[in-house]
C-alpha atoms as a PDB file:
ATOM      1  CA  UNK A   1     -16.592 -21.108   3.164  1.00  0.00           C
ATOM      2  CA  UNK A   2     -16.028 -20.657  -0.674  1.00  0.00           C
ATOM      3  CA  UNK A   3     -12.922 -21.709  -2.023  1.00  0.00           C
ATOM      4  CA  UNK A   4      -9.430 -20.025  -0.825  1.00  0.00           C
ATOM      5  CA  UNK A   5      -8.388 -16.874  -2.771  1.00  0.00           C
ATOM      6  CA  UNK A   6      -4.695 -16.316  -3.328  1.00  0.00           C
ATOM      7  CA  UNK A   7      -2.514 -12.879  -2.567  1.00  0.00           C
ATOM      8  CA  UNK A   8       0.458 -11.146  -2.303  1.00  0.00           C
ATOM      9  CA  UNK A   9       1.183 -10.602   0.875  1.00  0.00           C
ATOM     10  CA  UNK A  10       2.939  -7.197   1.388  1.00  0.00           C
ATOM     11  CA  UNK A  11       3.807  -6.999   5.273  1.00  0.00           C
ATOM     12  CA  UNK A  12       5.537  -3.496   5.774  1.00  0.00           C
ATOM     13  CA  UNK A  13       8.338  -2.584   8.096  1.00  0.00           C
ATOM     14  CA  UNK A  14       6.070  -2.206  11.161  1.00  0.00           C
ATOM     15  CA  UNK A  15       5.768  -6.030  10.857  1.00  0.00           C
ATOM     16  CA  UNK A  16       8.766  -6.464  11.827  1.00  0.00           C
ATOM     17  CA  UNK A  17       8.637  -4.327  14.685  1.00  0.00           C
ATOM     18  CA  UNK A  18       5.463  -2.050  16.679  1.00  0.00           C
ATOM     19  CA  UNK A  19       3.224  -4.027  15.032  1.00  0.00           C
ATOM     20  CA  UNK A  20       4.050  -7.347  14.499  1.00  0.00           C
ATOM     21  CA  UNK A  21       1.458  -8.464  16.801  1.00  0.00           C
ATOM     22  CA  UNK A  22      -0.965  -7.198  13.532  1.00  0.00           C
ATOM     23  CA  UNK A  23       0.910  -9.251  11.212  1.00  0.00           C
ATOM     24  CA  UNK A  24       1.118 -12.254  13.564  1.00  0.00           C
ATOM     25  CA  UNK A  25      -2.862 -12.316  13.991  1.00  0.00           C
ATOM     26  CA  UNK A  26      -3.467 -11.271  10.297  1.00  0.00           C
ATOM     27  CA  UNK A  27      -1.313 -14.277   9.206  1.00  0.00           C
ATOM     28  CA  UNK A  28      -3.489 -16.367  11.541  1.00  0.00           C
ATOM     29  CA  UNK A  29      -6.922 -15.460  10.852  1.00  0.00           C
ATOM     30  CA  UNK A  30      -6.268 -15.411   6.818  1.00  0.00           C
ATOM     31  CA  UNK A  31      -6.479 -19.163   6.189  1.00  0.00           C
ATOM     32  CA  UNK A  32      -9.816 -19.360   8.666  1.00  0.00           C
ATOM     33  CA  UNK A  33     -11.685 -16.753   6.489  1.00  0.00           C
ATOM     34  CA  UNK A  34     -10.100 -18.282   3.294  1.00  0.00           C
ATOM     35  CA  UNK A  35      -7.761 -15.937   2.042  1.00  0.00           C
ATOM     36  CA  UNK A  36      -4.288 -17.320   1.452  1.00  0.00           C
ATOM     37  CA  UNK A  37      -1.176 -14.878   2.015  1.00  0.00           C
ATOM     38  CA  UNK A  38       1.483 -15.188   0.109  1.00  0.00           C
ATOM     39  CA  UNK A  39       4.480 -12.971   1.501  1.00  0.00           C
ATOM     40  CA  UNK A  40       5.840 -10.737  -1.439  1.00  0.00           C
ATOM     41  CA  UNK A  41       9.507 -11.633  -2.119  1.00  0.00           C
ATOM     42  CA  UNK A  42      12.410  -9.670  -0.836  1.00  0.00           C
ATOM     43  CA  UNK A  43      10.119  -6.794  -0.417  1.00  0.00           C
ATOM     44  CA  UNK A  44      11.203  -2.839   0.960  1.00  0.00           C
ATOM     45  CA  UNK A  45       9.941   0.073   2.797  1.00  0.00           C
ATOM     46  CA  UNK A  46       6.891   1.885   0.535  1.00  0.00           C
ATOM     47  CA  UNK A  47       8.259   5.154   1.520  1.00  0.00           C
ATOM     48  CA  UNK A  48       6.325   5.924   4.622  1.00  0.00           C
ATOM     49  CA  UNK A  49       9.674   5.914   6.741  1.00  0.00           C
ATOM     50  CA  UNK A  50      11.403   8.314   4.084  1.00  0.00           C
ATOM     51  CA  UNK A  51       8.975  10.430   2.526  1.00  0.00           C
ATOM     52  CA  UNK A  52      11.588  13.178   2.284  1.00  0.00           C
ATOM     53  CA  UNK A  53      14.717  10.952   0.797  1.00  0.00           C
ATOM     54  CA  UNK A  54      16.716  12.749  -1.617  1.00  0.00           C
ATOM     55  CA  UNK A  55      15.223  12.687  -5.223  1.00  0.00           C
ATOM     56  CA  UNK A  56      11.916  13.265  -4.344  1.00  0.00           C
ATOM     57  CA  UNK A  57       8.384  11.849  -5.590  1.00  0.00           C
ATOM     58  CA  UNK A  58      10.153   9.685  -7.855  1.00  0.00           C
ATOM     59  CA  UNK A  59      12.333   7.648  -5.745  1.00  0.00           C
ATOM     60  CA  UNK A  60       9.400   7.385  -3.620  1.00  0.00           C
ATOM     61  CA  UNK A  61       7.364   5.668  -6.379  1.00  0.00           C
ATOM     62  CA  UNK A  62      10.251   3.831  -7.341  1.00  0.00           C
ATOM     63  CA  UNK A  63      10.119   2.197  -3.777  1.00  0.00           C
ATOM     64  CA  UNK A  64       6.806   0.794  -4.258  1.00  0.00           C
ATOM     65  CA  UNK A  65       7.439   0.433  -7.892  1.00  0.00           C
ATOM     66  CA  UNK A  66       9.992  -2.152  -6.567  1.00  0.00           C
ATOM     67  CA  UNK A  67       7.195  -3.875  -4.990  1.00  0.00           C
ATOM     68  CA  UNK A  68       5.377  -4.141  -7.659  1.00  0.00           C
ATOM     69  CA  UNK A  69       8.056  -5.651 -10.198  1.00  0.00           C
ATOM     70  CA  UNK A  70       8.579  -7.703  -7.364  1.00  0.00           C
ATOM     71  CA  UNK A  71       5.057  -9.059  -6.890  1.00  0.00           C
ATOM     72  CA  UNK A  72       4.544  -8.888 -10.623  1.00  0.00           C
ATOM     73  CA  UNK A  73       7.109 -11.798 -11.130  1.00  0.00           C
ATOM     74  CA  UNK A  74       5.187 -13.926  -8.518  1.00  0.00           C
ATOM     75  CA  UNK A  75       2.200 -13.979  -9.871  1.00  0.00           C
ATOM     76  CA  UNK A  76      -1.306 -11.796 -11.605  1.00  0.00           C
ATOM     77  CA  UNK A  77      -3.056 -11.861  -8.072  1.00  0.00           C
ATOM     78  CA  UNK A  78      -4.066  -9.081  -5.723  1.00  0.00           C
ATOM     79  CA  UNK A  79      -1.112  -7.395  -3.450  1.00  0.00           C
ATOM     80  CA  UNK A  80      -2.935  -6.564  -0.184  1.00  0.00           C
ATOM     81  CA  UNK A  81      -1.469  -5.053   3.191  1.00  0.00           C
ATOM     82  CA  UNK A  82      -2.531  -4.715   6.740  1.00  0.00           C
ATOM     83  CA  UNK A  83      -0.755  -1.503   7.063  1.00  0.00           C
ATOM     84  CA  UNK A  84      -2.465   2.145   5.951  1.00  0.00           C
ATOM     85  CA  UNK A  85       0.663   3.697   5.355  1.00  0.00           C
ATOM     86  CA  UNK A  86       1.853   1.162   3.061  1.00  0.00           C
ATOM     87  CA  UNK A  87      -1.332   1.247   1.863  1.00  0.00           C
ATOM     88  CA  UNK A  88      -1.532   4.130   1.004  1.00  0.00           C
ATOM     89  CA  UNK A  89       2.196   4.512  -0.457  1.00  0.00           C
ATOM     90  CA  UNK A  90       1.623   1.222  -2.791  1.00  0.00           C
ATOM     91  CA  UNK A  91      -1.655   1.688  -3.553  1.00  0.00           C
ATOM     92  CA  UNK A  92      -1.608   5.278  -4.261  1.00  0.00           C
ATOM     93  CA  UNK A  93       2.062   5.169  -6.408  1.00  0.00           C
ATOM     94  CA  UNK A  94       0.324   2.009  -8.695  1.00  0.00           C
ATOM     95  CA  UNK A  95      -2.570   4.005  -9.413  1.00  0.00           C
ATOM     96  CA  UNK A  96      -0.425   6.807 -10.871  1.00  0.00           C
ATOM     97  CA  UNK A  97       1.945   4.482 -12.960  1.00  0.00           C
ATOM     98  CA  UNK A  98      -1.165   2.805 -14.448  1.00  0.00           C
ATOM     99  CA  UNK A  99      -2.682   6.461 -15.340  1.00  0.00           C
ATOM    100  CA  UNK A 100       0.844   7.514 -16.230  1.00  0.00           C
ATOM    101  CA  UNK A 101       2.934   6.247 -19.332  1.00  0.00           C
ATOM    102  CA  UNK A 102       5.332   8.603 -18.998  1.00  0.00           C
ATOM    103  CA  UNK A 103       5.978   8.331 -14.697  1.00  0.00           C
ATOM    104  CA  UNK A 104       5.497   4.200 -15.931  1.00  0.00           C
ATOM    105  CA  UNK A 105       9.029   4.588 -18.262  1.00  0.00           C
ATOM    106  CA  UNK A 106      10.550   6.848 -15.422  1.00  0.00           C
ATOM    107  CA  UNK A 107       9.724   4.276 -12.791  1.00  0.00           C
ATOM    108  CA  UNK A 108      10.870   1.275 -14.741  1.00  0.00           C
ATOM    109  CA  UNK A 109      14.430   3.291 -15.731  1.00  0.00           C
ATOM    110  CA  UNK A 110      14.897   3.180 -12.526  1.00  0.00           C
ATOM    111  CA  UNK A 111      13.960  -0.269 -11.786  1.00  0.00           C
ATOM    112  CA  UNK A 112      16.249  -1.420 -14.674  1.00  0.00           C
ATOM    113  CA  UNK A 113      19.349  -0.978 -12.638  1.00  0.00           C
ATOM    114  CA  UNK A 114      18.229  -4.117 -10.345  1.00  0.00           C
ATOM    115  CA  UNK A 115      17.258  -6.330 -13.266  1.00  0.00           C
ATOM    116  CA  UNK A 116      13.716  -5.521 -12.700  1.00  0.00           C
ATOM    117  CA  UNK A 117      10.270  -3.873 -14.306  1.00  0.00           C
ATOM    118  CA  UNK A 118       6.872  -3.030 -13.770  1.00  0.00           C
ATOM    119  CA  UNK A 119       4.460  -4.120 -17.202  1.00  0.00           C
ATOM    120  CA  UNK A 120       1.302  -5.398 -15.589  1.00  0.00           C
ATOM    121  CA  UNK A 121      -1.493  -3.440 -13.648  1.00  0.00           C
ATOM    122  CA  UNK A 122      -1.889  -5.268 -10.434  1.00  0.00           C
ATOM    123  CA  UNK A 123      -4.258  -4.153  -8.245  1.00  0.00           C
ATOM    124  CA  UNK A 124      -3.284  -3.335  -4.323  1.00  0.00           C
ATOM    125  CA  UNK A 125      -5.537  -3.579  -1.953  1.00  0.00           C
ATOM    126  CA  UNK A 126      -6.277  -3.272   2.185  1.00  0.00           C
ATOM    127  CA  UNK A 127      -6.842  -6.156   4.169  1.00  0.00           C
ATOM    128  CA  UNK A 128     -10.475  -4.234   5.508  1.00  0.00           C
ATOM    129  CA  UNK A 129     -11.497  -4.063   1.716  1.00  0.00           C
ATOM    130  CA  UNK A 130     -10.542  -7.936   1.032  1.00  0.00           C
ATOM    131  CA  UNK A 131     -12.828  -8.763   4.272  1.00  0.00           C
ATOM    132  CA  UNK A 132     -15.697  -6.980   3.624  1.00  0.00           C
ATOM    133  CA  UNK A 133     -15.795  -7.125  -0.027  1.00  0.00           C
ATOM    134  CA  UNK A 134     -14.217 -10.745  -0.598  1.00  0.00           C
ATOM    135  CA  UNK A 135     -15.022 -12.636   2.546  1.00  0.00           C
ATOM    136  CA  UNK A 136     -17.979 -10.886   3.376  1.00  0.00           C
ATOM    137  CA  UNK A 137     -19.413 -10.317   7.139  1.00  0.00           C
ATOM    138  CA  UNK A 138     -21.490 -12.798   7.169  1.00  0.00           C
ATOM    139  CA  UNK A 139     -18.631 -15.242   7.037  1.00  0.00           C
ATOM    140  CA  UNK A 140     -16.656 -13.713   9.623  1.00  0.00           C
ATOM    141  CA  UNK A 141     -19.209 -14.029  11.882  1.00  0.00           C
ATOM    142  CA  UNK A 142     -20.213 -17.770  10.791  1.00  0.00           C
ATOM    143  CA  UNK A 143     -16.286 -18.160  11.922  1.00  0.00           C
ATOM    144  CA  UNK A 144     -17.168 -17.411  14.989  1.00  0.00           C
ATOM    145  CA  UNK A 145     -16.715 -20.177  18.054  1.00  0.00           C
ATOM    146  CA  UNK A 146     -15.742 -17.962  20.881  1.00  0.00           C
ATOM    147  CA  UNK A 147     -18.144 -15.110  20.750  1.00  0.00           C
ATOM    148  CA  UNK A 148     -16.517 -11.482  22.944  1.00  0.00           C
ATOM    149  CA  UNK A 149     -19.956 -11.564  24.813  1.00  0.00           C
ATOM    150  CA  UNK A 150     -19.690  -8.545  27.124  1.00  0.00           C
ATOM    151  CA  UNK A 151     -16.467  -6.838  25.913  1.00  0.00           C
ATOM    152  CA  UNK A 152     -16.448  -3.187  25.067  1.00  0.00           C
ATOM    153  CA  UNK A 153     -15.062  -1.889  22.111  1.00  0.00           C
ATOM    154  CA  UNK A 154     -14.439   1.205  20.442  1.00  0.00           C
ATOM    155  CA  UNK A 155     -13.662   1.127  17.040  1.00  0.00           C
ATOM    156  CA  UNK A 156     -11.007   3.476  16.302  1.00  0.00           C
ATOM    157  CA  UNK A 157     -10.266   3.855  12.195  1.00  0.00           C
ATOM    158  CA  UNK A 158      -7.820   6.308  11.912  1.00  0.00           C
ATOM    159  CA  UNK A 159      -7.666   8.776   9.053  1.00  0.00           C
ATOM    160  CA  UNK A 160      -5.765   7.015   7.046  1.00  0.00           C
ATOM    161  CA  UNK A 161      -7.230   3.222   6.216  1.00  0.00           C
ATOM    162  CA  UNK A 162     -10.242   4.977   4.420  1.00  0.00           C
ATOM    163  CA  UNK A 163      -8.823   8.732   3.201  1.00  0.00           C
ATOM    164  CA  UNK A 164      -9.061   8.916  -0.006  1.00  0.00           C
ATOM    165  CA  UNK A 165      -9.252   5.687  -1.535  1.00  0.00           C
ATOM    166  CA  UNK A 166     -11.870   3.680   0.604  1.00  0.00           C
ATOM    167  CA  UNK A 167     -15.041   5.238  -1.145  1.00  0.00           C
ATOM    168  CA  UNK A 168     -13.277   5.135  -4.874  1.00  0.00           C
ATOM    169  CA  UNK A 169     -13.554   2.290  -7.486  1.00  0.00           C
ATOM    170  CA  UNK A 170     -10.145   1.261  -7.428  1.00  0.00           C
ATOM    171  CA  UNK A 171     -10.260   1.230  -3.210  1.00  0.00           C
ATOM    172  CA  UNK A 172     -13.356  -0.897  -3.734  1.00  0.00           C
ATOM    173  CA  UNK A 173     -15.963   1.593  -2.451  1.00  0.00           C
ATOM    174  CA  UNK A 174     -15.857  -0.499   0.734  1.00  0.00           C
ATOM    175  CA  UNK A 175     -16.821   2.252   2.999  1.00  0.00           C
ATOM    176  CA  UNK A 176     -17.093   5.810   3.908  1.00  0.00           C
ATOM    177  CA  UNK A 177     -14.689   8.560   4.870  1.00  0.00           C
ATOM    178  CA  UNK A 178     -16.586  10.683   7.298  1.00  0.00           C
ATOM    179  CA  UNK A 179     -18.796   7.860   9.513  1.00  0.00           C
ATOM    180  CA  UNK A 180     -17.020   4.086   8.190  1.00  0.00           C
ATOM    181  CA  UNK A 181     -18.936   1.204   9.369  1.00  0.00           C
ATOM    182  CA  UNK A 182     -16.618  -1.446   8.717  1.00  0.00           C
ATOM    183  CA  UNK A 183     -14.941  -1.742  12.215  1.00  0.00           C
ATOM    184  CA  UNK A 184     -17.919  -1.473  13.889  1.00  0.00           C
ATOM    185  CA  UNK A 185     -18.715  -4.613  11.843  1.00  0.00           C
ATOM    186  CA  UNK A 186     -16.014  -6.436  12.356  1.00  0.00           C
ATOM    187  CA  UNK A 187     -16.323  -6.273  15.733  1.00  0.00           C
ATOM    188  CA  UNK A 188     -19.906  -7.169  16.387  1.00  0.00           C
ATOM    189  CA  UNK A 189     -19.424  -9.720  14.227  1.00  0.00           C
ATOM    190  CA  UNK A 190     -16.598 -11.101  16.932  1.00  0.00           C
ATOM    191  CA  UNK A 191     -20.001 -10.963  19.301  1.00  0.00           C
ATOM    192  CA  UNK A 192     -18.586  -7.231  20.624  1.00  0.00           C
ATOM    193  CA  UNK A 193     -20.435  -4.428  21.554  1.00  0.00           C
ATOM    194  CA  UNK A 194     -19.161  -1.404  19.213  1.00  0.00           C
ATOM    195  CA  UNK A 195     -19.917   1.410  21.513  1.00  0.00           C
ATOM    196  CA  UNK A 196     -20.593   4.900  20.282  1.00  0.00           C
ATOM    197  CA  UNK A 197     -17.338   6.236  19.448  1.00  0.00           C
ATOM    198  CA  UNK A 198     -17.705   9.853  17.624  1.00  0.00           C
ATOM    199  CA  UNK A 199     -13.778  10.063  17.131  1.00  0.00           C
ATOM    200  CA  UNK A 200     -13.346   7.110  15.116  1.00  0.00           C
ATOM    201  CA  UNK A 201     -11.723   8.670  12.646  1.00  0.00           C
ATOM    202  CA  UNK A 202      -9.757  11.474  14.204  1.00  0.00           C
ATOM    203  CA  UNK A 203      -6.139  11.513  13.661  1.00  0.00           C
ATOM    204  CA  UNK A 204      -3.498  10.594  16.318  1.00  0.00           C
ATOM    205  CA  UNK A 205      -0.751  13.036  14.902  1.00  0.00           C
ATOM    206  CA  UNK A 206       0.605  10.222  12.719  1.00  0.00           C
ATOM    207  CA  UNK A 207       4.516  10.267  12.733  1.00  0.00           C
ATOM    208  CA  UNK A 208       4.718  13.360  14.499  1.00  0.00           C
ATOM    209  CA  UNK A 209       3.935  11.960  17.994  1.00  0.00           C
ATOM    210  CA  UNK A 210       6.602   9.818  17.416  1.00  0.00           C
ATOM    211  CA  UNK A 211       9.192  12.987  16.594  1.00  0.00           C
ATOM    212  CA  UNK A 212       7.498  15.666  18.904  1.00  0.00           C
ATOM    213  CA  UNK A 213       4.848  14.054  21.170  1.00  0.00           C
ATOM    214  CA  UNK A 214       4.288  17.197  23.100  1.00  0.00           C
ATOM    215  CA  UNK A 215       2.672  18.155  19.770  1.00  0.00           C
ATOM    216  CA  UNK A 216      -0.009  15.390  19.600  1.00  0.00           C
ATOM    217  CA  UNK A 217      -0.488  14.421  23.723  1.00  0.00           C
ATOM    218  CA  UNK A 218      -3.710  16.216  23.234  1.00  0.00           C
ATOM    219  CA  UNK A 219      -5.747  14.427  20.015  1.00  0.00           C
ATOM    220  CA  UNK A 220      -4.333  11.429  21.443  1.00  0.00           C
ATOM    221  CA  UNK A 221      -5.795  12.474  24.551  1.00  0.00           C
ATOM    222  CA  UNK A 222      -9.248  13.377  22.953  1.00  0.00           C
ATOM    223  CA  UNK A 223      -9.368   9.835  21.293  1.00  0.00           C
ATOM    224  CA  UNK A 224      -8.700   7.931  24.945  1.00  0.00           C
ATOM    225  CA  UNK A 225     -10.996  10.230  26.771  1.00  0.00           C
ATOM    226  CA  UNK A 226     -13.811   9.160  24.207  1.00  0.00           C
ATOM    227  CA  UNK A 227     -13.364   5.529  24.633  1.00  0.00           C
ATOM    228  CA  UNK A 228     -13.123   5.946  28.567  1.00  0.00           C
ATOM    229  CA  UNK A 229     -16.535   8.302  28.160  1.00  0.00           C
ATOM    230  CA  UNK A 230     -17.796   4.938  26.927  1.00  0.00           C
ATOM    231  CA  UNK A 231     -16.710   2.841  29.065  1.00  0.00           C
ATOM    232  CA  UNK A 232     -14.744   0.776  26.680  1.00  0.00           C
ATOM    233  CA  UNK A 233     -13.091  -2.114  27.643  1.00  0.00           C
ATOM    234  CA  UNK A 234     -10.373  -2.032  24.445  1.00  0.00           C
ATOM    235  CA  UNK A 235      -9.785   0.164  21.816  1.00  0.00           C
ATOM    236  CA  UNK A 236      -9.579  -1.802  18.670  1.00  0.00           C
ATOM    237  CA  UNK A 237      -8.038   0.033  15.409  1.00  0.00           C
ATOM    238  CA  UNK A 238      -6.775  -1.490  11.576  1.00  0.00           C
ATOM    239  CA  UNK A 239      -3.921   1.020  11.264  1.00  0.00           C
ATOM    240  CA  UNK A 240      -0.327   0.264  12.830  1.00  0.00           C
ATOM    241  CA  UNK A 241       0.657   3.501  13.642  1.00  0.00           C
ATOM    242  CA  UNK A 242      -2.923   4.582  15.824  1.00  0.00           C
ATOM    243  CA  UNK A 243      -2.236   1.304  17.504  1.00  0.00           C
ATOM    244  CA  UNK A 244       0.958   2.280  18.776  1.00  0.00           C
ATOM    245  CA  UNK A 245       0.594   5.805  19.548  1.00  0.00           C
ATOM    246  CA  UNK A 246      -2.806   5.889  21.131  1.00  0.00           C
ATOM    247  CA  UNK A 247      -1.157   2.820  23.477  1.00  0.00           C
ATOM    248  CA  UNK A 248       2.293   3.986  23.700  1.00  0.00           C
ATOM    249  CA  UNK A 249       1.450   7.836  25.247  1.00  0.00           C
ATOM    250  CA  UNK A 250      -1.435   6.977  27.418  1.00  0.00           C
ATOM    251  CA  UNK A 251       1.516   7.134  29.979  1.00  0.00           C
ATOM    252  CA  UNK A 252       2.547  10.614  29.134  1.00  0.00           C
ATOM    253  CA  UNK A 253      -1.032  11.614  28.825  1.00  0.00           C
ATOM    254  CA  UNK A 254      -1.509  10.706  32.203  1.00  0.00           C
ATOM    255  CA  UNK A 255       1.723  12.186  33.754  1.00  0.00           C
ATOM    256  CA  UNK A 256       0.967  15.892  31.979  1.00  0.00           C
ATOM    257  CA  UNK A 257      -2.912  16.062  32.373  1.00  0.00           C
ATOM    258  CA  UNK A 258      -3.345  13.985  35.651  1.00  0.00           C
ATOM    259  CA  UNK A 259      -5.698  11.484  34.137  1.00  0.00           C
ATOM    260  CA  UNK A 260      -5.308   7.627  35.256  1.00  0.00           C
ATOM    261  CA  UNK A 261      -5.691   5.753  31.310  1.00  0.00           C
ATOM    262  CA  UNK A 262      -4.789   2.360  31.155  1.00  0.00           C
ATOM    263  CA  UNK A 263      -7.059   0.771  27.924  1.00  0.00           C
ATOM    264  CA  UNK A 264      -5.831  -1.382  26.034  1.00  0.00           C
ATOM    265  CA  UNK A 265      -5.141  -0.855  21.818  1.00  0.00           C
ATOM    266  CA  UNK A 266      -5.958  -3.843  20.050  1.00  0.00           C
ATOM    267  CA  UNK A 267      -5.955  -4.593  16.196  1.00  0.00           C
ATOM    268  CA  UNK A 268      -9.051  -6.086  15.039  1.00  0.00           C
ATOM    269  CA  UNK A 269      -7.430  -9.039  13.795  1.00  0.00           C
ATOM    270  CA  UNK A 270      -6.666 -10.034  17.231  1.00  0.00           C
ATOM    271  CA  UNK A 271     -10.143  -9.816  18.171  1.00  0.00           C
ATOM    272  CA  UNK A 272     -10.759 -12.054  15.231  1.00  0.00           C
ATOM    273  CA  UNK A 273      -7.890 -14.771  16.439  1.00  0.00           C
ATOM    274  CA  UNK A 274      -9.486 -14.912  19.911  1.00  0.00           C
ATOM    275  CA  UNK A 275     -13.475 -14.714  18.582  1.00  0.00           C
ATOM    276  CA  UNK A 276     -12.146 -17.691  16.260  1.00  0.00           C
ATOM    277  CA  UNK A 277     -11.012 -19.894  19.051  1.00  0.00           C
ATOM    278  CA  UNK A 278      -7.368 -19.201  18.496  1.00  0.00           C
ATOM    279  CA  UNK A 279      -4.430 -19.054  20.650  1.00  0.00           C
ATOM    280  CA  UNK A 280      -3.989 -16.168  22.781  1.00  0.00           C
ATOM    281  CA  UNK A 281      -0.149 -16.142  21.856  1.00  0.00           C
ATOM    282  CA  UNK A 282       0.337 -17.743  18.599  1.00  0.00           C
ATOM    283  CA  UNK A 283      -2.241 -16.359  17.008  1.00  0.00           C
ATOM    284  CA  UNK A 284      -3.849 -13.765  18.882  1.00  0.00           C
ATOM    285  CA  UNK A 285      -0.631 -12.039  19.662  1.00  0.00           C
ATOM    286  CA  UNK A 286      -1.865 -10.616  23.072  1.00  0.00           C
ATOM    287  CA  UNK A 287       1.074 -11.139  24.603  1.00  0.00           C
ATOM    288  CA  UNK A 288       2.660  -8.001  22.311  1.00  0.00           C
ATOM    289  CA  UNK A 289       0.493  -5.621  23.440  1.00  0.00           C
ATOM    290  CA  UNK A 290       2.108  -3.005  26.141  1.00  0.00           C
ATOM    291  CA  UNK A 291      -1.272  -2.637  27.767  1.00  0.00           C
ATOM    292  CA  UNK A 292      -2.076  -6.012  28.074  1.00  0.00           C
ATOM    293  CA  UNK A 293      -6.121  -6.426  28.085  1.00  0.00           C
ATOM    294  CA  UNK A 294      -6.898  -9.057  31.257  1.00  0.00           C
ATOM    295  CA  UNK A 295     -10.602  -8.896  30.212  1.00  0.00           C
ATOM    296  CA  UNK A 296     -10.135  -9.963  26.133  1.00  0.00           C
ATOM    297  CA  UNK A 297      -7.197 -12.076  27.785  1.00  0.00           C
ATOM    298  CA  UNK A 298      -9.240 -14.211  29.932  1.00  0.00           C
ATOM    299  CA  UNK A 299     -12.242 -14.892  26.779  1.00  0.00           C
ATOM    300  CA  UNK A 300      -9.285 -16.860  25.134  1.00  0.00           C
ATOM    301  CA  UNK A 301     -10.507 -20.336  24.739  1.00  0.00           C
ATOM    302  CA  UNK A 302      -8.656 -22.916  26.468  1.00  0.00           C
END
């Protein structure tokens, strides 16, 4: 293993919450493949939970804008996230005040009523990217001490890890939109079997299943059906909110369309915790999930 490269951690608000079972098992698996997480100071909401607050597209920037100033006083180094949404938010509002002097001197205005400023260009980045393009798969699978010999797993991306930055220069061209490979990856290099999974990158309705699930019972539906059509023993995804409604409605599914799902949602990081020889609880997380897999469960290493 190279030497240990240094970030910003930003967490998100689902860390705190659905998916701090991601953040757990991110925070555990970091050190092994060398990266060192530092958690960003005092840090708030990108925007993701209030994409419609009053002022608009500018006190939406100014959220992650916050971030930034925030992340720019502790340091030059890389901000990365586990989250999409946050992502996507922080990413996507830094690229703009870089291109943008004028939404730069907007941003900052508002940032000078807490003391703070963004100056610097930092670069944000996913947690996926950092892995394949700084830690590489080789070493994840050289990690490796507990190889997921026999489990099933279908990689489920999500729409929103890779649209539209993953196959851009400043997302690090790490992968495709249409057909990404990286999941698949990461989980045969866990010693996996990535089955065929068509839907990989279908959406689950995003924040809408969580105000009107009636709405999005059916994609969800089409994504679980796939995995079950191939026989997977998990579904394992990157993104926080997939994770939780793909799990959290197989019960309603069920209930309206008479089908009997019960597969578990895992994030790959937890596959990584229990692949590394980690605990199942400290590390791994797998108590957290609400479908609790007994098969990944019982590969932990004692």
């Amino acid at each position: 293993m190279s030497e240990t490269k240094k970030f910003t951690y930003y967490p998100g608000c689902s860390s705190e919450g659905s998916a701090s079972h991601l953040d757990q098992s991110l925070r555990a698996v970091a050190p092994e493949l060398g990266l060192e997480l530092e958690e960003l100071d005092d840090w708030n909401c990108c925007g993701a939970s209030v994409g419609h607050i009053e002022g608009g597209k500018l006190s939406a920037t100014a959220l992650s804008g916050r971030n930034l100033a925030k992340a720019q006083g502790q340091g030059s180094q890389d901000v990365v996230t586990g989250c999409a949404a946050c992502y996507l938010n922080t990413h996507g509002s830094n690229e703009k005040i870089k291109e943008n002097p004028e939404l730069r001197a907007r941003v900052n205005e508002a940032l000078d009523a807490g003391g703070l400023s963004y100056d610097e260009d930092l670069k944000v980045r996913h947690m996926c990217e950092v892995i394949v393009n700084d830690v590489g798969i080789d070493a994840v699978k050289e990690r490796v001490t507990n190889p997921l010999a026999g489990l099933k797993v279908a990689g489920y991306v999500g729409c929103q890890t890779v649209r539209p930055f993953a196959n851009t220069d400043a997302g690090g061209n790490y992968d495709t939109y249409d057909d990404p490979e990286f999941l698949d990856n990461f989980i045969e290099a866990c010693g996996a079997e990535a089955v065929d999974f068509d839907l990989k990158t279908s959406c689950c309705g995003g924040s809408v299943a969580v105000m009107s699930p009636d709405k999005t019972l059916h994609p969800i539906k089409k994504i679980v059906d796939a995995a079950a059509a191939a026989e997977a023993d998990v579904i394992a995804t990157p993104c926080p909110l997939c994770q939780t409604n793909v799990e959290m409605y197989q019960d309603a599914i069920n209930k309206k369309f008479g089908t009997d799902h019960q597969i578990p949602v895992m994030f790959y990081s937890q596959l990584m915790a229990v692949a590394f020889g980690m605990d199942g609880q400290k590390d791994a997380a797998l108590n957290q999930n609400t479908i609790r897999s007994e098969k990944l469960e019982g590969m932990v290493k004692k």
